[in-house]
PDB file of N, CA and C in Angstrom:
ATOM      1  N   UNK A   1      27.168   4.472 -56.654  1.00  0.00           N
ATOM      2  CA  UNK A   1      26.632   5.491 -55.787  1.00  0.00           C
ATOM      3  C   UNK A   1      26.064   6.603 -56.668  1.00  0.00           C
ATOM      4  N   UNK A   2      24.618   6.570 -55.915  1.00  0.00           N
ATOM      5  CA  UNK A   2      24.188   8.274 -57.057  1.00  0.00           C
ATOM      6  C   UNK A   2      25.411   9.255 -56.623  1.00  0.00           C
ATOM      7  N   UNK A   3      25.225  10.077 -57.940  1.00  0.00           N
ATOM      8  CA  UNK A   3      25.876  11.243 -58.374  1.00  0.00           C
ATOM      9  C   UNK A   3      25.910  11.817 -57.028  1.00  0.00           C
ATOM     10  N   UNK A   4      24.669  12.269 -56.420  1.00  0.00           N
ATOM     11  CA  UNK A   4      24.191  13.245 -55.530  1.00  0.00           C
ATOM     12  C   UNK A   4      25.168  12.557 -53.727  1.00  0.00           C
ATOM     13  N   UNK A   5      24.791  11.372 -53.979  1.00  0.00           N
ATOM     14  CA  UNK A   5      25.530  10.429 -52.809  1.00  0.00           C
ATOM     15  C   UNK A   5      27.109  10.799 -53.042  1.00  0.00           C
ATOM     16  N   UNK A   6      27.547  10.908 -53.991  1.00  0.00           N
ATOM     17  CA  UNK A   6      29.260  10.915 -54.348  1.00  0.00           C
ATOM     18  C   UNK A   6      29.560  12.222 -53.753  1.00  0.00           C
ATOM     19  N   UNK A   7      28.730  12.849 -54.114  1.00  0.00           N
ATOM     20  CA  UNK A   7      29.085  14.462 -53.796  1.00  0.00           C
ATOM     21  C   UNK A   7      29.250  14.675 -52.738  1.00  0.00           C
ATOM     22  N   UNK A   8      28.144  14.510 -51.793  1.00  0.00           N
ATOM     23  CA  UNK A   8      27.791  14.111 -50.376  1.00  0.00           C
ATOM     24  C   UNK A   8      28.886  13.662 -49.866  1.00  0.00           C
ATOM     25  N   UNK A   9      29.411  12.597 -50.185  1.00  0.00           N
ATOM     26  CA  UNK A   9      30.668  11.675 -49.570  1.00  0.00           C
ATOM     27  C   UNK A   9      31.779  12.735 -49.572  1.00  0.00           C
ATOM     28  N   UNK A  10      31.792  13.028 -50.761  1.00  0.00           N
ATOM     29  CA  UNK A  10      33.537  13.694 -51.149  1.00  0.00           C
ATOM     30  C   UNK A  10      33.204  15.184 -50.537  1.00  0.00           C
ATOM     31  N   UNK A  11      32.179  15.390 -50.198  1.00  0.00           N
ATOM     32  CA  UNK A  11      32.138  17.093 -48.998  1.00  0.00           C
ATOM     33  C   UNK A  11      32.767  16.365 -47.403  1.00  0.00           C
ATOM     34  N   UNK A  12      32.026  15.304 -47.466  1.00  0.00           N
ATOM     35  CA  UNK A  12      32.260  14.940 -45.939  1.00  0.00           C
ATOM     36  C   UNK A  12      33.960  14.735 -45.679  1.00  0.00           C
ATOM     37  N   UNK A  13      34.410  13.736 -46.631  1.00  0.00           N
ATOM     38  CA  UNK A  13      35.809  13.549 -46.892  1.00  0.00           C
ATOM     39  C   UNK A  13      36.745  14.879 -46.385  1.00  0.00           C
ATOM     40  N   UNK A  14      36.061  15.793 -47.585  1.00  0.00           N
ATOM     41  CA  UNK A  14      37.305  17.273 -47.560  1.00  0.00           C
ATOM     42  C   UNK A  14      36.728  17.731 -45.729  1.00  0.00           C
ATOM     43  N   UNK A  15      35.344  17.493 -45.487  1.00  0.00           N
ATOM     44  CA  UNK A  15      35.388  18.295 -44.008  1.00  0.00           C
ATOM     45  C   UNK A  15      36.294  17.508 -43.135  1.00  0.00           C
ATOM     46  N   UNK A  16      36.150  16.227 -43.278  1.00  0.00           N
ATOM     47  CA  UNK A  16      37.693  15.439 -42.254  1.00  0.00           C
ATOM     48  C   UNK A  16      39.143  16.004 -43.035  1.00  0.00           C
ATOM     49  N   UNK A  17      39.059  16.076 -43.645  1.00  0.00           N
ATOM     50  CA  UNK A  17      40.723  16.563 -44.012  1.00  0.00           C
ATOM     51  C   UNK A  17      40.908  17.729 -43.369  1.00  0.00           C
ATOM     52  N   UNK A  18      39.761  18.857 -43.499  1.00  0.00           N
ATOM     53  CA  UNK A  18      39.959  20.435 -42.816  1.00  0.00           C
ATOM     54  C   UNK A  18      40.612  19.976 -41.648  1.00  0.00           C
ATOM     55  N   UNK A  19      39.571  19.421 -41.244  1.00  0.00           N
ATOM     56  CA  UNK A  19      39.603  19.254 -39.706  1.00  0.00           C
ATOM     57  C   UNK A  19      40.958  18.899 -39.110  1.00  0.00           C
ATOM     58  N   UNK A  20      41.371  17.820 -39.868  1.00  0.00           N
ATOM     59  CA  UNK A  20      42.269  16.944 -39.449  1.00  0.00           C
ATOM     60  C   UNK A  20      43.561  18.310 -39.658  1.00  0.00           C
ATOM     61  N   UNK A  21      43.855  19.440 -41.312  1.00  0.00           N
ATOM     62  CA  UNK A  21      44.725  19.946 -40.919  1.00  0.00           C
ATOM     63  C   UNK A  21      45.006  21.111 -40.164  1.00  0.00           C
ATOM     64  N   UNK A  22      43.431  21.569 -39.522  1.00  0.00           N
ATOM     65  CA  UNK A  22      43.296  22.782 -38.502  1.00  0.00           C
ATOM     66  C   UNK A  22      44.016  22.086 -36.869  1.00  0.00           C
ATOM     67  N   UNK A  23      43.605  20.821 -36.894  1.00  0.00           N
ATOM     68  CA  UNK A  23      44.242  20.019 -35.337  1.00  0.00           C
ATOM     69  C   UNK A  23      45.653  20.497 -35.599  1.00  0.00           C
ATOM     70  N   UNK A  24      46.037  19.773 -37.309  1.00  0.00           N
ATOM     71  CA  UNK A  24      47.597  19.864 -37.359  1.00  0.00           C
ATOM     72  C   UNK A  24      48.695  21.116 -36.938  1.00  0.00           C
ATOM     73  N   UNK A  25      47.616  22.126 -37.585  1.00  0.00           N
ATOM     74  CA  UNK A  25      47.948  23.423 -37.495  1.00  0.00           C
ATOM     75  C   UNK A  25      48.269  23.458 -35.984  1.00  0.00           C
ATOM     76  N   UNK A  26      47.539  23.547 -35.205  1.00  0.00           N
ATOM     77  CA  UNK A  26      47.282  23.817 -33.769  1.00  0.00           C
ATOM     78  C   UNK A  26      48.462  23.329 -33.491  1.00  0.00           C
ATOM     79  N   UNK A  27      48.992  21.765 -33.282  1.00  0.00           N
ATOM     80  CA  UNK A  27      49.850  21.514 -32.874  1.00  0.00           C
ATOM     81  C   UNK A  27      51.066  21.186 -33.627  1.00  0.00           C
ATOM     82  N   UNK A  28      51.654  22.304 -34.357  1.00  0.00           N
ATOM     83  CA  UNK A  28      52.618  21.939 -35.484  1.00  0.00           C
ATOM     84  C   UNK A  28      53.849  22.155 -34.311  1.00  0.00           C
ATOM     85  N   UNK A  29      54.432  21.343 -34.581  1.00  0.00           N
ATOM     86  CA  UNK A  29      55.733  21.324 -33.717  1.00  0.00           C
ATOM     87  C   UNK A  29      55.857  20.602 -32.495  1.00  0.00           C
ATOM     88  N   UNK A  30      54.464  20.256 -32.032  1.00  0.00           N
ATOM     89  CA  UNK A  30      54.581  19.399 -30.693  1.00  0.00           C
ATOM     90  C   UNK A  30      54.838  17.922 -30.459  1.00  0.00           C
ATOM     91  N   UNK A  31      54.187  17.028 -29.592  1.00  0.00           N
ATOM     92  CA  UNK A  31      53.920  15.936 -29.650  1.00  0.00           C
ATOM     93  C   UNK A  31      53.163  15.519 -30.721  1.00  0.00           C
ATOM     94  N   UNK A  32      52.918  14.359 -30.975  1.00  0.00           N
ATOM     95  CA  UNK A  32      52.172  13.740 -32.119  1.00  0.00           C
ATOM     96  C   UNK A  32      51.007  13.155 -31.210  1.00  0.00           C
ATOM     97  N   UNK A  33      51.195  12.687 -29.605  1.00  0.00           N
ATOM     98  CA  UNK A  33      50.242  12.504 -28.756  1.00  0.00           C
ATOM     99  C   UNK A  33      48.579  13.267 -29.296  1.00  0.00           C
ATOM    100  N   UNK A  34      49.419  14.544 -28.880  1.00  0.00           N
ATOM    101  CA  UNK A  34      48.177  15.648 -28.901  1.00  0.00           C
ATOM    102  C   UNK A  34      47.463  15.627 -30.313  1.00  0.00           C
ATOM    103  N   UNK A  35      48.188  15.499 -31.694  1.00  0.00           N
ATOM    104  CA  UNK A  35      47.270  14.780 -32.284  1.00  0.00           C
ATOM    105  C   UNK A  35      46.294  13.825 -32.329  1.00  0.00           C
ATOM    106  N   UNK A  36      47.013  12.699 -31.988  1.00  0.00           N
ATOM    107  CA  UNK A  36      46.132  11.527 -31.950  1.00  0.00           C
ATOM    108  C   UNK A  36      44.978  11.846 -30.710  1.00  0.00           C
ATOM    109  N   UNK A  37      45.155  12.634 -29.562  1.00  0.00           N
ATOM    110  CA  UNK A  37      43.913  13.122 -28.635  1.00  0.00           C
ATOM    111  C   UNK A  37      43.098  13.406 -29.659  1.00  0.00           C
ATOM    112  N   UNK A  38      43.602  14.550 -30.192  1.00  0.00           N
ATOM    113  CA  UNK A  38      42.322  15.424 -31.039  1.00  0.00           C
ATOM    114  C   UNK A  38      41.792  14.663 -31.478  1.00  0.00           C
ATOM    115  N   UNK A  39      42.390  13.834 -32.794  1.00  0.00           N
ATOM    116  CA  UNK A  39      41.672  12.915 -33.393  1.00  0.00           C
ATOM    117  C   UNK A  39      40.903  11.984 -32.805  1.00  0.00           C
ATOM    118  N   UNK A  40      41.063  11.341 -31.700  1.00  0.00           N
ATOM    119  CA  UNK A  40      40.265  10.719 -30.743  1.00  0.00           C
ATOM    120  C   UNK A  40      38.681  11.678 -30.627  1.00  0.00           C
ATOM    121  N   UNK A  41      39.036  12.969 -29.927  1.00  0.00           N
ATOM    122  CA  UNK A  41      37.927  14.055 -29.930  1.00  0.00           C
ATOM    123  C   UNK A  41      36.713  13.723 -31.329  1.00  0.00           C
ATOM    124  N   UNK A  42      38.142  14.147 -32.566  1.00  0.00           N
ATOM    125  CA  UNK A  42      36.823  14.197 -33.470  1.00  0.00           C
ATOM    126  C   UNK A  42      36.098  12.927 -33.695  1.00  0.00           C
ATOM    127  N   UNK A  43      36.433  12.066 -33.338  1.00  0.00           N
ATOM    128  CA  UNK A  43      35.750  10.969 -33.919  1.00  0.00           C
ATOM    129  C   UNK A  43      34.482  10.356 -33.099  1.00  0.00           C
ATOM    130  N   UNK A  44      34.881  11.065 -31.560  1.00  0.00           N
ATOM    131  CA  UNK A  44      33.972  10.924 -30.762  1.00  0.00           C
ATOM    132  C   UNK A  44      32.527  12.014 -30.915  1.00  0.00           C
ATOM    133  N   UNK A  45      32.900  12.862 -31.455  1.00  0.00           N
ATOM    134  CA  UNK A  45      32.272  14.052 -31.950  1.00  0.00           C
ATOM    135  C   UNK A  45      31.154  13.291 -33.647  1.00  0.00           C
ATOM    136  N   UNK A  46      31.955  12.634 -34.201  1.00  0.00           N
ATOM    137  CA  UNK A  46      31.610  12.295 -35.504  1.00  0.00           C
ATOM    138  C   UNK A  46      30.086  11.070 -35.149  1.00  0.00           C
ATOM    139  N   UNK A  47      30.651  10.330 -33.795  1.00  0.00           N
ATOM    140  CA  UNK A  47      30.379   9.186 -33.851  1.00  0.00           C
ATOM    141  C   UNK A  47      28.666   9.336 -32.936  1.00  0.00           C
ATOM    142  N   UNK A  48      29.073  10.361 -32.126  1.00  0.00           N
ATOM    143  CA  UNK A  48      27.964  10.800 -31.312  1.00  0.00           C
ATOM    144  C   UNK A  48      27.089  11.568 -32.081  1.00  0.00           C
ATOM    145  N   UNK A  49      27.579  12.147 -33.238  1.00  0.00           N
ATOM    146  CA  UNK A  49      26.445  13.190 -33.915  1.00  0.00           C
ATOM    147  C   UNK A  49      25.984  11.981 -35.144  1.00  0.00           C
ATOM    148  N   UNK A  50      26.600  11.489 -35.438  1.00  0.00           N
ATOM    149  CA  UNK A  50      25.860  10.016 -36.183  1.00  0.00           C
ATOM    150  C   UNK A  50      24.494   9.238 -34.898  1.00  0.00           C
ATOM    151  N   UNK A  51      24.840   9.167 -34.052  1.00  0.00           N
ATOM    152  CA  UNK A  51      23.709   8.581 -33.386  1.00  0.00           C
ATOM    153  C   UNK A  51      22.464   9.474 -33.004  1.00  0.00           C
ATOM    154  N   UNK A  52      23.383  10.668 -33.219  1.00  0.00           N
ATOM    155  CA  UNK A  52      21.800  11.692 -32.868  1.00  0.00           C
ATOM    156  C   UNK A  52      20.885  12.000 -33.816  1.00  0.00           C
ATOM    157  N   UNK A  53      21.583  11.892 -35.552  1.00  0.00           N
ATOM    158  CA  UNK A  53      21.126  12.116 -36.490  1.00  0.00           C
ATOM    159  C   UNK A  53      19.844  10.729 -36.977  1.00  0.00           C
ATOM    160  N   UNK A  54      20.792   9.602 -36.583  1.00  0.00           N
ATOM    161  CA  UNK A  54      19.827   8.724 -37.313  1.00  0.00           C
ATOM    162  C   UNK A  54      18.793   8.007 -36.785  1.00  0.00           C
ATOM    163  N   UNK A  55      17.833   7.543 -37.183  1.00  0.00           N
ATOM    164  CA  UNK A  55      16.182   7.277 -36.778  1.00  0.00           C
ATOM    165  C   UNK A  55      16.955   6.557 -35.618  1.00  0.00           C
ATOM    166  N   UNK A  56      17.614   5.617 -35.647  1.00  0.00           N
ATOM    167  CA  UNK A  56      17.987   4.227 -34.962  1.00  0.00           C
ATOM    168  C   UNK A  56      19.247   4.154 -34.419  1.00  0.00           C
ATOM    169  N   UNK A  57      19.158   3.548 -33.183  1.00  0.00           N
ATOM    170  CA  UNK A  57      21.002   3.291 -32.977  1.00  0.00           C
ATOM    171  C   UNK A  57      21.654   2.353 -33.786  1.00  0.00           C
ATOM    172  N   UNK A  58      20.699   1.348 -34.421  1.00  0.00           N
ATOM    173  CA  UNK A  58      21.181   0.363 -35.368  1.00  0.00           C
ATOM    174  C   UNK A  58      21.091   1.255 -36.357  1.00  0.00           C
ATOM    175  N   UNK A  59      20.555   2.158 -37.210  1.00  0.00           N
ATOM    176  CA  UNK A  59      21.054   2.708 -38.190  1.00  0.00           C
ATOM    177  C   UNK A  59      22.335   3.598 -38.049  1.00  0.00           C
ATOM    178  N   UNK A  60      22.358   4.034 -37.180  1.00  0.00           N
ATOM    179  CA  UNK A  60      24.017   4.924 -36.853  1.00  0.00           C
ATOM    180  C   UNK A  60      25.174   4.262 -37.039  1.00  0.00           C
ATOM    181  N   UNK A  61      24.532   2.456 -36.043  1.00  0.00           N
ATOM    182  CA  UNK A  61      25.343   1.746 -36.210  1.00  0.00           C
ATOM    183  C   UNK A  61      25.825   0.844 -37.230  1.00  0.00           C
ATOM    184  N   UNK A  62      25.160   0.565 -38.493  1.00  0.00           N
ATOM    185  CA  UNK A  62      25.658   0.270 -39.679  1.00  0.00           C
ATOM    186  C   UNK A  62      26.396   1.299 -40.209  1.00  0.00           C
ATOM    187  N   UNK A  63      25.865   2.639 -39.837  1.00  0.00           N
ATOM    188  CA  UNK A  63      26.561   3.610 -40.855  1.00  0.00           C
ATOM    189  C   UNK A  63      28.319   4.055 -40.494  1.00  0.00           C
ATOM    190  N   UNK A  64      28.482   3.674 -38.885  1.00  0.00           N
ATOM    191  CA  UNK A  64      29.709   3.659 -38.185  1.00  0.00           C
ATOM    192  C   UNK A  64      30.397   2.475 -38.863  1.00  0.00           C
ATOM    193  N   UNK A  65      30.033   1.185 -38.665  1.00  0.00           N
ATOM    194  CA  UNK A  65      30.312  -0.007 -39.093  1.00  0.00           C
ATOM    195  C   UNK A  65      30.847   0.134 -40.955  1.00  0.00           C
ATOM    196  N   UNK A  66      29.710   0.577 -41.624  1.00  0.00           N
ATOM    197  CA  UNK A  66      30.216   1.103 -42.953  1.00  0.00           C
ATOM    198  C   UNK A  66      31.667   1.918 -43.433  1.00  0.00           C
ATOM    199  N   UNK A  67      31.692   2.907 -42.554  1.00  0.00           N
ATOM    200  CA  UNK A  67      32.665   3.942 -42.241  1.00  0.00           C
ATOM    201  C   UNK A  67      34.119   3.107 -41.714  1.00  0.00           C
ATOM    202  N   UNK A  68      33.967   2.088 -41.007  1.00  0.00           N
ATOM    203  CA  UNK A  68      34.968   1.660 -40.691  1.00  0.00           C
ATOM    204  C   UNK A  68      35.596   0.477 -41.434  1.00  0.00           C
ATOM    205  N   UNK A  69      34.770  -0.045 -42.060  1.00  0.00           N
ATOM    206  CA  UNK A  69      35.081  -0.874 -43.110  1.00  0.00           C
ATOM    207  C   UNK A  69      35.599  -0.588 -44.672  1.00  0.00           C
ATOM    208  N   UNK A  70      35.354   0.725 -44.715  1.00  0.00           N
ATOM    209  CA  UNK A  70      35.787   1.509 -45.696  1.00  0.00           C
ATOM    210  C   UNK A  70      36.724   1.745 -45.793  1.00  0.00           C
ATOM    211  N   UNK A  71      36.945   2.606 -44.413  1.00  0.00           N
ATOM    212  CA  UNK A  71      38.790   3.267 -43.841  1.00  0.00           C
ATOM    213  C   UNK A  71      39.197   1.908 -43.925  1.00  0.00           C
ATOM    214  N   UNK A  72      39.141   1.141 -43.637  1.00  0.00           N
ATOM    215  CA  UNK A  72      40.349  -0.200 -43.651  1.00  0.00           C
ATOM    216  C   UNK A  72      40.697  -1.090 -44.849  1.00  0.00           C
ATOM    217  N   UNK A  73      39.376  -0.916 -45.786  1.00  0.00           N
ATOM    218  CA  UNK A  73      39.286  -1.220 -47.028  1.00  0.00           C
ATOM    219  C   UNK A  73      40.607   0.314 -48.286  1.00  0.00           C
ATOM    220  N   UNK A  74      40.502   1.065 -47.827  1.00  0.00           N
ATOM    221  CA  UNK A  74      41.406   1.712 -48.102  1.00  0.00           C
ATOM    222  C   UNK A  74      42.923   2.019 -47.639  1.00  0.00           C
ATOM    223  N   UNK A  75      42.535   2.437 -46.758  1.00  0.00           N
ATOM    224  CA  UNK A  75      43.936   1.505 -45.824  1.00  0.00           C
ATOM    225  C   UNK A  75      45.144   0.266 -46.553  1.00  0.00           C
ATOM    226  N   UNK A  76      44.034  -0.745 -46.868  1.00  0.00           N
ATOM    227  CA  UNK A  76      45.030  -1.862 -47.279  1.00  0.00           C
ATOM    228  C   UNK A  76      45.507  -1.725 -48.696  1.00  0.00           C
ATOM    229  N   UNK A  77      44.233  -0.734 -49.355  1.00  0.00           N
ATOM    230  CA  UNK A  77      44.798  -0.688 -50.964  1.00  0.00           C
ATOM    231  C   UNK A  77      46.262   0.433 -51.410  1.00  0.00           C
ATOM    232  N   UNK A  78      46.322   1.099 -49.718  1.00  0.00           N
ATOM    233  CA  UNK A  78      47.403   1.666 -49.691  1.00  0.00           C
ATOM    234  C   UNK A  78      46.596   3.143 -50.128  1.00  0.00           C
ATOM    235  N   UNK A  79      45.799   3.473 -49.725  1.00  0.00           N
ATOM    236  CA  UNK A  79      45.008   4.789 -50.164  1.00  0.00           C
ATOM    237  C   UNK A  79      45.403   5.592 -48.399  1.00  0.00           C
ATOM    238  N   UNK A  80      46.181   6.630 -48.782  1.00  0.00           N
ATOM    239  CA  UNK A  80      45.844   7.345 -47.538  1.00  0.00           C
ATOM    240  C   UNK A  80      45.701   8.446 -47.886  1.00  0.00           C
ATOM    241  N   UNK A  81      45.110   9.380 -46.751  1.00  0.00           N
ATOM    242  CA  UNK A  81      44.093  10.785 -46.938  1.00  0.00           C
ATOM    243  C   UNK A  81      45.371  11.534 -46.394  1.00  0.00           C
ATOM    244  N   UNK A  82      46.045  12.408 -47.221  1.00  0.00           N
ATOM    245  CA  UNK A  82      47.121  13.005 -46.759  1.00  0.00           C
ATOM    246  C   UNK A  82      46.035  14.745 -46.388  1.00  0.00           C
ATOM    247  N   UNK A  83      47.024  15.454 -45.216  1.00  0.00           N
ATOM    248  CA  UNK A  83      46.204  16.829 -45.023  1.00  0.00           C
ATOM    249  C   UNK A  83      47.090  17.663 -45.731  1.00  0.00           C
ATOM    250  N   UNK A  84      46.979  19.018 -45.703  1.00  0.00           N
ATOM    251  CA  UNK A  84      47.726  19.633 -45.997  1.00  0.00           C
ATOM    252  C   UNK A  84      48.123  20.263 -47.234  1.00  0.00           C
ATOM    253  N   UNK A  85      47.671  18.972 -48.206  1.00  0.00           N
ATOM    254  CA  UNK A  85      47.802  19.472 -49.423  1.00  0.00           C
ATOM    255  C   UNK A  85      46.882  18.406 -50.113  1.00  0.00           C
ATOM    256  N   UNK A  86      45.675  18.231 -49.344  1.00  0.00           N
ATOM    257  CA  UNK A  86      44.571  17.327 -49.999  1.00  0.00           C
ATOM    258  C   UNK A  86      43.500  18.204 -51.076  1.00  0.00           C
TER     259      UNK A  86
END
């Protein structure tokens, strides 16, 4: 990946981590439900502004497809995105 692409990636990365520990924040002490809502939210948020951004719904949709093959590709290597103190 260019330099410029890495960078790109690893901004987007830290903006899901914010995100993920401003939800946490919100609901520190509650259900874990209301997490997983939020997170539902953002992703619906992530997934809809990917389709608005790109020329194509097939380009959104490789780039969703990419994204999800990634998370699971990490996932299995045992890589997880901890918040909080990322």
């Amino acid at each position: 990946m260019p330099k410029n692409a890495t960078t790109a990636y690893n901004i987007g990365l830290q903006a899901g981590s914010d995100a993920l520990n401003v939800i946490e924040d919100y609901y520190y002490g509650t259900r874990q439900d209301n997490v997983k809502h939020s997170l539902l939210g953002l992703l619906v948020f992530l997934m809809t502004s990917s389709y608005a951004l790109a020329p194509t719904p097939e380009s959104a949709e490789e780039l969703i497809s990419t994204a999800q093959k990634t998370a699971l590709e990490n996932w299995e290597k045992g890589k997880r995105f901890r918040t909080q103190d990322t």
